[in-house]
PDB file of N, CA and C in Angstrom:
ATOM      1  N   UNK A   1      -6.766  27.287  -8.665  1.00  0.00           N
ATOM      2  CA  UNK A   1      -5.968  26.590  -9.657  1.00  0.00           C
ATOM      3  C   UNK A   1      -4.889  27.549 -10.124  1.00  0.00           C
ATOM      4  N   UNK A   2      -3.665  26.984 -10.026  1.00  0.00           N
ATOM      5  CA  UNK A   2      -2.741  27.697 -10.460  1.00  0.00           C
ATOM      6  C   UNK A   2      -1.616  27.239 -11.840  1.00  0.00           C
ATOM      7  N   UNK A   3      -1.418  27.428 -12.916  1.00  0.00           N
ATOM      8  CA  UNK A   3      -1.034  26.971 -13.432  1.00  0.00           C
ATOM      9  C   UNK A   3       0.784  27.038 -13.647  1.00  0.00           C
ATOM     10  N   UNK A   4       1.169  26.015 -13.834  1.00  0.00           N
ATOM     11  CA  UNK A   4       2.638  26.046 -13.621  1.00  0.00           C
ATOM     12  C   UNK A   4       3.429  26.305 -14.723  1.00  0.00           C
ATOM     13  N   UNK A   5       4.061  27.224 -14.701  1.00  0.00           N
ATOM     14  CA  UNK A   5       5.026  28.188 -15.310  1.00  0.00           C
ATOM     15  C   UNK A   5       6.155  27.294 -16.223  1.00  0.00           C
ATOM     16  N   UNK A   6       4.993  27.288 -17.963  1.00  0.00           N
ATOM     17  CA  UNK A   6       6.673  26.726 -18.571  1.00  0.00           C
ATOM     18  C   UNK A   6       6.563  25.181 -18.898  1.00  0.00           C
ATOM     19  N   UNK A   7       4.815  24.568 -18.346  1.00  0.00           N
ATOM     20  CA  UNK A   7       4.441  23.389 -17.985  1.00  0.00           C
ATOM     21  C   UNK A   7       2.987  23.712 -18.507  1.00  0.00           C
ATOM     22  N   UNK A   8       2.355  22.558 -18.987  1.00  0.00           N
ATOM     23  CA  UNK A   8       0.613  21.911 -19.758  1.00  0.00           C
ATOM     24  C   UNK A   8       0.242  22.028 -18.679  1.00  0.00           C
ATOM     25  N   UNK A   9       0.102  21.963 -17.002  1.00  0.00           N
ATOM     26  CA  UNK A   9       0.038  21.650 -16.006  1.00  0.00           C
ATOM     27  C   UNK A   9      -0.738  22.738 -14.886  1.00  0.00           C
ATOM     28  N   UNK A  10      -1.197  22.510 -13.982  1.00  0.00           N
ATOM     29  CA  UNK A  10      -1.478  23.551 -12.837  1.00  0.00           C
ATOM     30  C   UNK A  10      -1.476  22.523 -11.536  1.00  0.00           C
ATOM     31  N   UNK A  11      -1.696  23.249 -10.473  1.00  0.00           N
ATOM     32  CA  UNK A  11      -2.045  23.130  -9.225  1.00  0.00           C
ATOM     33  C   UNK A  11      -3.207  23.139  -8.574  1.00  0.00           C
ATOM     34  N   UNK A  12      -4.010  22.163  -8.060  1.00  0.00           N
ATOM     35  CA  UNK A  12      -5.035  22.422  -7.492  1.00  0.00           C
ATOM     36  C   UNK A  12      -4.826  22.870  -5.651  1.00  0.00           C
ATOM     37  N   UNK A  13      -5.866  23.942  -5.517  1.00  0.00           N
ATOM     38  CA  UNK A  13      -5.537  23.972  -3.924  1.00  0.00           C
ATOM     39  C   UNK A  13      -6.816  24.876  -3.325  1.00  0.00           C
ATOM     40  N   UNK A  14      -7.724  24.083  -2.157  1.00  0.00           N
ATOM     41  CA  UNK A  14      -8.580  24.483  -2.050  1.00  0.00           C
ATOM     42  C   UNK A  14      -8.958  24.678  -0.215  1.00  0.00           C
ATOM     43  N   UNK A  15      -9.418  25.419   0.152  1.00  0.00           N
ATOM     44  CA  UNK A  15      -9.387  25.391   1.677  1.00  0.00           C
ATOM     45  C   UNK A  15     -11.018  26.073   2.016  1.00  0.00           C
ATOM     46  N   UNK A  16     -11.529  25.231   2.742  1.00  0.00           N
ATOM     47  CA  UNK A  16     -12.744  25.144   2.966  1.00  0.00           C
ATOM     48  C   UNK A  16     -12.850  24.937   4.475  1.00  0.00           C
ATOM     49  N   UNK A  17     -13.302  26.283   4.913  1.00  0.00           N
ATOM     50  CA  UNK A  17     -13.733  26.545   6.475  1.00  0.00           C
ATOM     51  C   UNK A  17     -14.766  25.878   7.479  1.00  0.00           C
ATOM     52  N   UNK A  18     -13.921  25.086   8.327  1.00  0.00           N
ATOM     53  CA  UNK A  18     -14.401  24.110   9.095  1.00  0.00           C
ATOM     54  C   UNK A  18     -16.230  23.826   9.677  1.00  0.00           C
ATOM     55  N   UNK A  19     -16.951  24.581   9.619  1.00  0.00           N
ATOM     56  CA  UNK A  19     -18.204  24.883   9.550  1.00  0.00           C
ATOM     57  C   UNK A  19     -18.735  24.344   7.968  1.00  0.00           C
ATOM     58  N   UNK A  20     -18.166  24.488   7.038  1.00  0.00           N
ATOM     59  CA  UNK A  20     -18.891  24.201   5.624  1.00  0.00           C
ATOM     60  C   UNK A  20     -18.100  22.909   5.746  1.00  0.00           C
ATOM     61  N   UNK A  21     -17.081  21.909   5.730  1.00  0.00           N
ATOM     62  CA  UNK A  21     -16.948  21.179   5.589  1.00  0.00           C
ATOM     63  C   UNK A  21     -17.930  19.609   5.645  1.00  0.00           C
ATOM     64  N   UNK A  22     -17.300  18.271   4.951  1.00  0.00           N
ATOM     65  CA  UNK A  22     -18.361  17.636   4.807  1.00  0.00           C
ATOM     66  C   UNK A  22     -19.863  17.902   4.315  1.00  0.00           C
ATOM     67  N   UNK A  23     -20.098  18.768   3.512  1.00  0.00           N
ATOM     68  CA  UNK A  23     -21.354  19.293   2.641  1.00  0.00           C
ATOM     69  C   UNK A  23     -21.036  19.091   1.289  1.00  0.00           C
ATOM     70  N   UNK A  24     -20.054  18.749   1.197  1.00  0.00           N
ATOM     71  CA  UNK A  24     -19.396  17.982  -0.801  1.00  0.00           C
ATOM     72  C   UNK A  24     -19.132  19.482  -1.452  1.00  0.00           C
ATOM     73  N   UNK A  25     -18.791  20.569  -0.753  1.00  0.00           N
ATOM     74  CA  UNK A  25     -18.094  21.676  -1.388  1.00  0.00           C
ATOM     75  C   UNK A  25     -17.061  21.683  -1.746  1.00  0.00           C
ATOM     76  N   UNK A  26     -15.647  21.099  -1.014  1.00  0.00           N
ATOM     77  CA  UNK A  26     -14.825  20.741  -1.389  1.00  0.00           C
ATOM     78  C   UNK A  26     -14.660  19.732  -2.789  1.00  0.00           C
ATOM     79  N   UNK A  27     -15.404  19.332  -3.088  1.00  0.00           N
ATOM     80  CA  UNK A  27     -15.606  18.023  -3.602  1.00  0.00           C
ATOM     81  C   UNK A  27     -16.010  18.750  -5.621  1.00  0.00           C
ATOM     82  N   UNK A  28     -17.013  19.590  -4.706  1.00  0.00           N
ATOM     83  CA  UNK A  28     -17.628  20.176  -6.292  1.00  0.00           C
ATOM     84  C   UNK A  28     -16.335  21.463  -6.872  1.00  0.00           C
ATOM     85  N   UNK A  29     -16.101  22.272  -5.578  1.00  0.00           N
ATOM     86  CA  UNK A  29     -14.821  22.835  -6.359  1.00  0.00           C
ATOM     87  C   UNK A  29     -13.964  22.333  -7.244  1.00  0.00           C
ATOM     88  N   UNK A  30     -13.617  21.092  -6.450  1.00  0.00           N
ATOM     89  CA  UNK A  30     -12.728  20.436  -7.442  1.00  0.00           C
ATOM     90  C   UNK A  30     -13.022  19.880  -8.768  1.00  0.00           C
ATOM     91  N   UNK A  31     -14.617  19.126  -8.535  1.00  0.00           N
ATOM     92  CA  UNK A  31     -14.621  18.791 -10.326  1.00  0.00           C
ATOM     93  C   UNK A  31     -14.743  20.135 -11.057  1.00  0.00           C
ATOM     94  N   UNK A  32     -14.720  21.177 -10.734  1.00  0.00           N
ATOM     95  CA  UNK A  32     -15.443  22.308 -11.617  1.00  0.00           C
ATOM     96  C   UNK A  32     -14.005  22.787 -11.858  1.00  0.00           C
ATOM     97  N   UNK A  33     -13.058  22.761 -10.666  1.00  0.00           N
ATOM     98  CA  UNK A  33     -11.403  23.152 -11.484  1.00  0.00           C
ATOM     99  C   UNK A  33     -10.794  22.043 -12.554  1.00  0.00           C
ATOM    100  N   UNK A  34     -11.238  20.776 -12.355  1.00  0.00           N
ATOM    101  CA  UNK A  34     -10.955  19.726 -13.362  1.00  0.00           C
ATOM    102  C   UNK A  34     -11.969  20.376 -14.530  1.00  0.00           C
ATOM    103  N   UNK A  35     -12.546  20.786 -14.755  1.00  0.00           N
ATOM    104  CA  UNK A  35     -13.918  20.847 -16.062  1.00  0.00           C
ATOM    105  C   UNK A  35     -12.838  22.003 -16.531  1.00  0.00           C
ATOM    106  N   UNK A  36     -12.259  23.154 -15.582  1.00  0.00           N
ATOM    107  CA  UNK A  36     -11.882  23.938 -16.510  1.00  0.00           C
ATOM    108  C   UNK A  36     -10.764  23.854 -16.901  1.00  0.00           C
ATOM    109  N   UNK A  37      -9.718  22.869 -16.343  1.00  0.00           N
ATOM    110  CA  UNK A  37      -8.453  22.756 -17.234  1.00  0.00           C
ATOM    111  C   UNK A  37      -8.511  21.842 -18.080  1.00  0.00           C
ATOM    112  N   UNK A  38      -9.525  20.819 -17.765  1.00  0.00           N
ATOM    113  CA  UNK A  38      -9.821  19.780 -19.267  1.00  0.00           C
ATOM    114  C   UNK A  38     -10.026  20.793 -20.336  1.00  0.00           C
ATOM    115  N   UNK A  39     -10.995  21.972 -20.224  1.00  0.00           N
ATOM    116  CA  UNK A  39     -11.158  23.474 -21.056  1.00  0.00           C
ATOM    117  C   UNK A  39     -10.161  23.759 -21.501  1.00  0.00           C
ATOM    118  N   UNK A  40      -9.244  24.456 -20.150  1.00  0.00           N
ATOM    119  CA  UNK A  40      -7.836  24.890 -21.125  1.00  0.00           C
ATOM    120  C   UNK A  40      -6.628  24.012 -21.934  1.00  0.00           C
ATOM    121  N   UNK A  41      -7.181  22.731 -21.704  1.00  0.00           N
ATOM    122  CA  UNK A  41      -6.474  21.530 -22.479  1.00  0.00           C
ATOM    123  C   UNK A  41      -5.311  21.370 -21.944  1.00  0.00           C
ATOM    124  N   UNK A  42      -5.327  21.701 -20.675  1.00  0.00           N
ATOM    125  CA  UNK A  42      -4.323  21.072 -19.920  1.00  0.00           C
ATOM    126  C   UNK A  42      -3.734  19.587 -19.985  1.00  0.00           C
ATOM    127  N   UNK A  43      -2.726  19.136 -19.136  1.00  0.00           N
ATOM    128  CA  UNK A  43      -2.303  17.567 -19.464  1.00  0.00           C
ATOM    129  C   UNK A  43      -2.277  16.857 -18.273  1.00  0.00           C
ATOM    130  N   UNK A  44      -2.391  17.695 -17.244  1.00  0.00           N
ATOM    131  CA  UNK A  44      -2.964  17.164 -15.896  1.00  0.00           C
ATOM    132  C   UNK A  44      -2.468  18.136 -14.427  1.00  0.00           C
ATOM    133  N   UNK A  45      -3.742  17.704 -13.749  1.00  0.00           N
ATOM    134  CA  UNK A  45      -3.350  18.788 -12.193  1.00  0.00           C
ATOM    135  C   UNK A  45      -2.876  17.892 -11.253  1.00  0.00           C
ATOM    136  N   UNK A  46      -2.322  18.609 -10.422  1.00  0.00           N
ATOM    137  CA  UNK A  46      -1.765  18.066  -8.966  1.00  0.00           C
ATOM    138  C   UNK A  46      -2.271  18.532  -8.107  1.00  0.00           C
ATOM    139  N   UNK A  47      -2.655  18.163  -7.018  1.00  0.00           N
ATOM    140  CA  UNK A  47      -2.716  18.522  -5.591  1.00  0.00           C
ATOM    141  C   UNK A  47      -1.403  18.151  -4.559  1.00  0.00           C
ATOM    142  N   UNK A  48      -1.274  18.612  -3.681  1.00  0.00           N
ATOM    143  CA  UNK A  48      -0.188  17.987  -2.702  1.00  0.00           C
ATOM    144  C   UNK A  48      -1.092  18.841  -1.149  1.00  0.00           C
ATOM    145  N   UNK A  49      -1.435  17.810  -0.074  1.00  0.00           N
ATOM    146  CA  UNK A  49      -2.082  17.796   1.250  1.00  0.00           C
ATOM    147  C   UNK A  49      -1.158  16.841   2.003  1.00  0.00           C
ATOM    148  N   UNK A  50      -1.743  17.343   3.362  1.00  0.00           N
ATOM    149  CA  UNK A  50      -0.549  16.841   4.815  1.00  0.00           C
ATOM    150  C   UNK A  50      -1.434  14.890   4.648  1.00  0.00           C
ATOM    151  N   UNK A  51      -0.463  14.318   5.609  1.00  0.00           N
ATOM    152  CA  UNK A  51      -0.867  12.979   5.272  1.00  0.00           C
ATOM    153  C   UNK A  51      -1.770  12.628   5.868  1.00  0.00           C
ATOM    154  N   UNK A  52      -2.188  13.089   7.379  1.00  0.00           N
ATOM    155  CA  UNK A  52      -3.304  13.324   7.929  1.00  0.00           C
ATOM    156  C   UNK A  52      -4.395  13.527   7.488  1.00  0.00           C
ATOM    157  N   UNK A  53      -4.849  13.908   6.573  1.00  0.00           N
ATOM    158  CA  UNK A  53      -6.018  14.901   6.108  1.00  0.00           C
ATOM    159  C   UNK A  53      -6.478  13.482   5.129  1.00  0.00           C
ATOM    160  N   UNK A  54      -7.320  12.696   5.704  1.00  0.00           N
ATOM    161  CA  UNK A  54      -7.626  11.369   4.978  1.00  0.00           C
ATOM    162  C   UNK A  54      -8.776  11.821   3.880  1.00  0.00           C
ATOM    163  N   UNK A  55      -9.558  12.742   4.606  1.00  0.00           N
ATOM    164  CA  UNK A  55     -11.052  13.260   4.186  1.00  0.00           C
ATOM    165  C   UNK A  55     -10.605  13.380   2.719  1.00  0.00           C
ATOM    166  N   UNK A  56      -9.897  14.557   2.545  1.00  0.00           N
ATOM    167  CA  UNK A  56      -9.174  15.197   1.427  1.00  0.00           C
ATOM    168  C   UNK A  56      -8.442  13.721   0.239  1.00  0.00           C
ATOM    169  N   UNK A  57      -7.733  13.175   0.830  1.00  0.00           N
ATOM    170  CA  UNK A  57      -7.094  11.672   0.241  1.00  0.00           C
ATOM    171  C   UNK A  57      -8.385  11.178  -0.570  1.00  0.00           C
ATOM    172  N   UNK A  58      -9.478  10.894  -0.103  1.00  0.00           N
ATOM    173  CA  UNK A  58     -10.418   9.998   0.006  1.00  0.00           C
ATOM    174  C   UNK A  58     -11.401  11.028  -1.605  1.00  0.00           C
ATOM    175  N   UNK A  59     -11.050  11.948  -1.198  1.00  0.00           N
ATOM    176  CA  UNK A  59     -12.085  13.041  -2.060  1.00  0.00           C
ATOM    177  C   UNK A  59     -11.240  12.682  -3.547  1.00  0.00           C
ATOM    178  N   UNK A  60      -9.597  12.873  -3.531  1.00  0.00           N
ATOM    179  CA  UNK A  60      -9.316  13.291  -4.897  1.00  0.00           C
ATOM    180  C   UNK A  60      -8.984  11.724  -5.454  1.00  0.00           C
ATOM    181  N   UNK A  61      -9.604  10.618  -4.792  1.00  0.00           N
ATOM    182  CA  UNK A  61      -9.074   9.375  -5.102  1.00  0.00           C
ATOM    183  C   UNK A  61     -10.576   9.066  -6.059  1.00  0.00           C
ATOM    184  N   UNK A  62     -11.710   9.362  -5.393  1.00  0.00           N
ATOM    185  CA  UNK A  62     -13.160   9.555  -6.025  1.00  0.00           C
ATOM    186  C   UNK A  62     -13.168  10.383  -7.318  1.00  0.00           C
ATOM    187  N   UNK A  63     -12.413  11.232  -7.296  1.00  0.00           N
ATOM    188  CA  UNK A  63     -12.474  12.564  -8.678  1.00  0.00           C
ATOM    189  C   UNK A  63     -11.419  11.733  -9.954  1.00  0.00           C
ATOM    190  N   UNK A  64     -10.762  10.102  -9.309  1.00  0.00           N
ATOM    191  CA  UNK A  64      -9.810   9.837 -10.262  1.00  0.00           C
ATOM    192  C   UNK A  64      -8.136  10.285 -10.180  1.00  0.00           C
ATOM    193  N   UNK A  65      -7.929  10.525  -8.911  1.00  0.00           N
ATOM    194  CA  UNK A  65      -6.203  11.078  -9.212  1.00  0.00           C
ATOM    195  C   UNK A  65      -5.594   9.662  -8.151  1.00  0.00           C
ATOM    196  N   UNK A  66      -4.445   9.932  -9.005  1.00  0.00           N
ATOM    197  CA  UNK A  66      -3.349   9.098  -8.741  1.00  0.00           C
ATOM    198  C   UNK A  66      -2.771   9.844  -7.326  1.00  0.00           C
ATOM    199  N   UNK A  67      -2.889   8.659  -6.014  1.00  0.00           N
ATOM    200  CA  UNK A  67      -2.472   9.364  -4.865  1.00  0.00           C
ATOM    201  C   UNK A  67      -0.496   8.964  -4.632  1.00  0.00           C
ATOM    202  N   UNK A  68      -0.083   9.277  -4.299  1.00  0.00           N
ATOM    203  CA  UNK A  68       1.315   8.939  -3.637  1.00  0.00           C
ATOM    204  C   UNK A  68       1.721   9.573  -2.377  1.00  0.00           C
ATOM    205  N   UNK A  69       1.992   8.633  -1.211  1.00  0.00           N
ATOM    206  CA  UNK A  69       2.522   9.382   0.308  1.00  0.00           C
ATOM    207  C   UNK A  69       3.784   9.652   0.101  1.00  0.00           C
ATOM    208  N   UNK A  70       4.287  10.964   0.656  1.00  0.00           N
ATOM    209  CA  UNK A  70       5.490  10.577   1.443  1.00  0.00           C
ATOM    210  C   UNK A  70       5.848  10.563   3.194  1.00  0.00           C
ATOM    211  N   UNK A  71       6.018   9.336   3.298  1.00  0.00           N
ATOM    212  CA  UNK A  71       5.759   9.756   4.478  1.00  0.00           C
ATOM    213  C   UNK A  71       6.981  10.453   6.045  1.00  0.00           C
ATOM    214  N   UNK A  72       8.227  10.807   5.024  1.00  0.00           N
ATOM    215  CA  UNK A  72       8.806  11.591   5.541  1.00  0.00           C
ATOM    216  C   UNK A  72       8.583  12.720   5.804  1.00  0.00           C
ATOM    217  N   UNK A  73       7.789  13.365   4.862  1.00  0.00           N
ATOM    218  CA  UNK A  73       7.389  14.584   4.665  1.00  0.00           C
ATOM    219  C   UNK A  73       6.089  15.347   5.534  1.00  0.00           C
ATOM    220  N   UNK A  74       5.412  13.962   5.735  1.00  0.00           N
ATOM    221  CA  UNK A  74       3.903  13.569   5.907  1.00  0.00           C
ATOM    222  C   UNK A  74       2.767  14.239   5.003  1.00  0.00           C
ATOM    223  N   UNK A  75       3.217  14.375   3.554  1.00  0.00           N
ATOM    224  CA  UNK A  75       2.643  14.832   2.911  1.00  0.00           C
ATOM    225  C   UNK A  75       1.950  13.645   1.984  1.00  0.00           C
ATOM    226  N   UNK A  76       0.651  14.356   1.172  1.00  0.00           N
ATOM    227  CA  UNK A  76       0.185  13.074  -0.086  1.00  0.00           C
ATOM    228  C   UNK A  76       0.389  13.934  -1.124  1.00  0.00           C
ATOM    229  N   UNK A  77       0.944  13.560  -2.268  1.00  0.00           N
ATOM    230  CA  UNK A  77       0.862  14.208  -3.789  1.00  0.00           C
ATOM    231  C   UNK A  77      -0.250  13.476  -4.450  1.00  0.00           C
ATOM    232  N   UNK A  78      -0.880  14.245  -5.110  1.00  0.00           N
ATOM    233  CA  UNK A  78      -2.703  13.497  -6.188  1.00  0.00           C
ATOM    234  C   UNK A  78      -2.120  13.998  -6.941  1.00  0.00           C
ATOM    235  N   UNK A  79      -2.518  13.317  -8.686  1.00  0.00           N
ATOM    236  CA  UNK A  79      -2.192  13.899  -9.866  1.00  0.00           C
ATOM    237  C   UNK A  79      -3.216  13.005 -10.439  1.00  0.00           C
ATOM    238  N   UNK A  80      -3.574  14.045 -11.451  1.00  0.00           N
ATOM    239  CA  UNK A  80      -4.662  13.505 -12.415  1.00  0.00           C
ATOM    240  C   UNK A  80      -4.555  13.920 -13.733  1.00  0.00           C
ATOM    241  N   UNK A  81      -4.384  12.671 -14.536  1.00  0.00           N
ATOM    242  CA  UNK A  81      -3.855  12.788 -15.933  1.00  0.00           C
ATOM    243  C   UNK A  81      -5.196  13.283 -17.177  1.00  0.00           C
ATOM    244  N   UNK A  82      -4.995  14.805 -17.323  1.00  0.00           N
ATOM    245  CA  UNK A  82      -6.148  14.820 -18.639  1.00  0.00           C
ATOM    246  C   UNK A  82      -5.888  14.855 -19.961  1.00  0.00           C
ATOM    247  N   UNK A  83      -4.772  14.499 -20.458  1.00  0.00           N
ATOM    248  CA  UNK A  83      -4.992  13.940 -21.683  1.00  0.00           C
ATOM    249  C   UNK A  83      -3.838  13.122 -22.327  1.00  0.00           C
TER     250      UNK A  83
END
């Protein structure tokens, strides 16, 4: 989690090595980076992943974030509003 400079806000970004995948690690990282910027009273995180990567889509749509494609880019932006 990185938080953005100047902004209530951070970045989520997580990379999980193909052997551990599908075991809901990815999954728990993420609520536990949501638990701690709800903590730092943040106002909401973003993710941004390639458009391909459905697994990932599918994960931060379950945790509650707002997905958007672009599909010029072939990227997805997630944002999740905490307060």
């Amino acid at each position: 989690m990185s938080k953005l400079h100047g902004r209530n806000e951070a970045e989520l970004a997580v990379i999980v090595r193909d052997e551990f995948q599908a075991k809901g690690l990815g999954t728990e990282l993420y609520r536990q980076m949501v638990l701690i910027a709800r903590d730092e009273k943040l106002s909401k995180v973003n993710a941004v992943m390639l458009g391909d990567n459905r697994e990932m889509r599918s994960m931060v749509q379950k945790l509650g974030f707002k997905v958007k494609s672009d599909l010029e880019e072939n990227l997805v932006e997630a944002e999740l509003v905490l307060a």
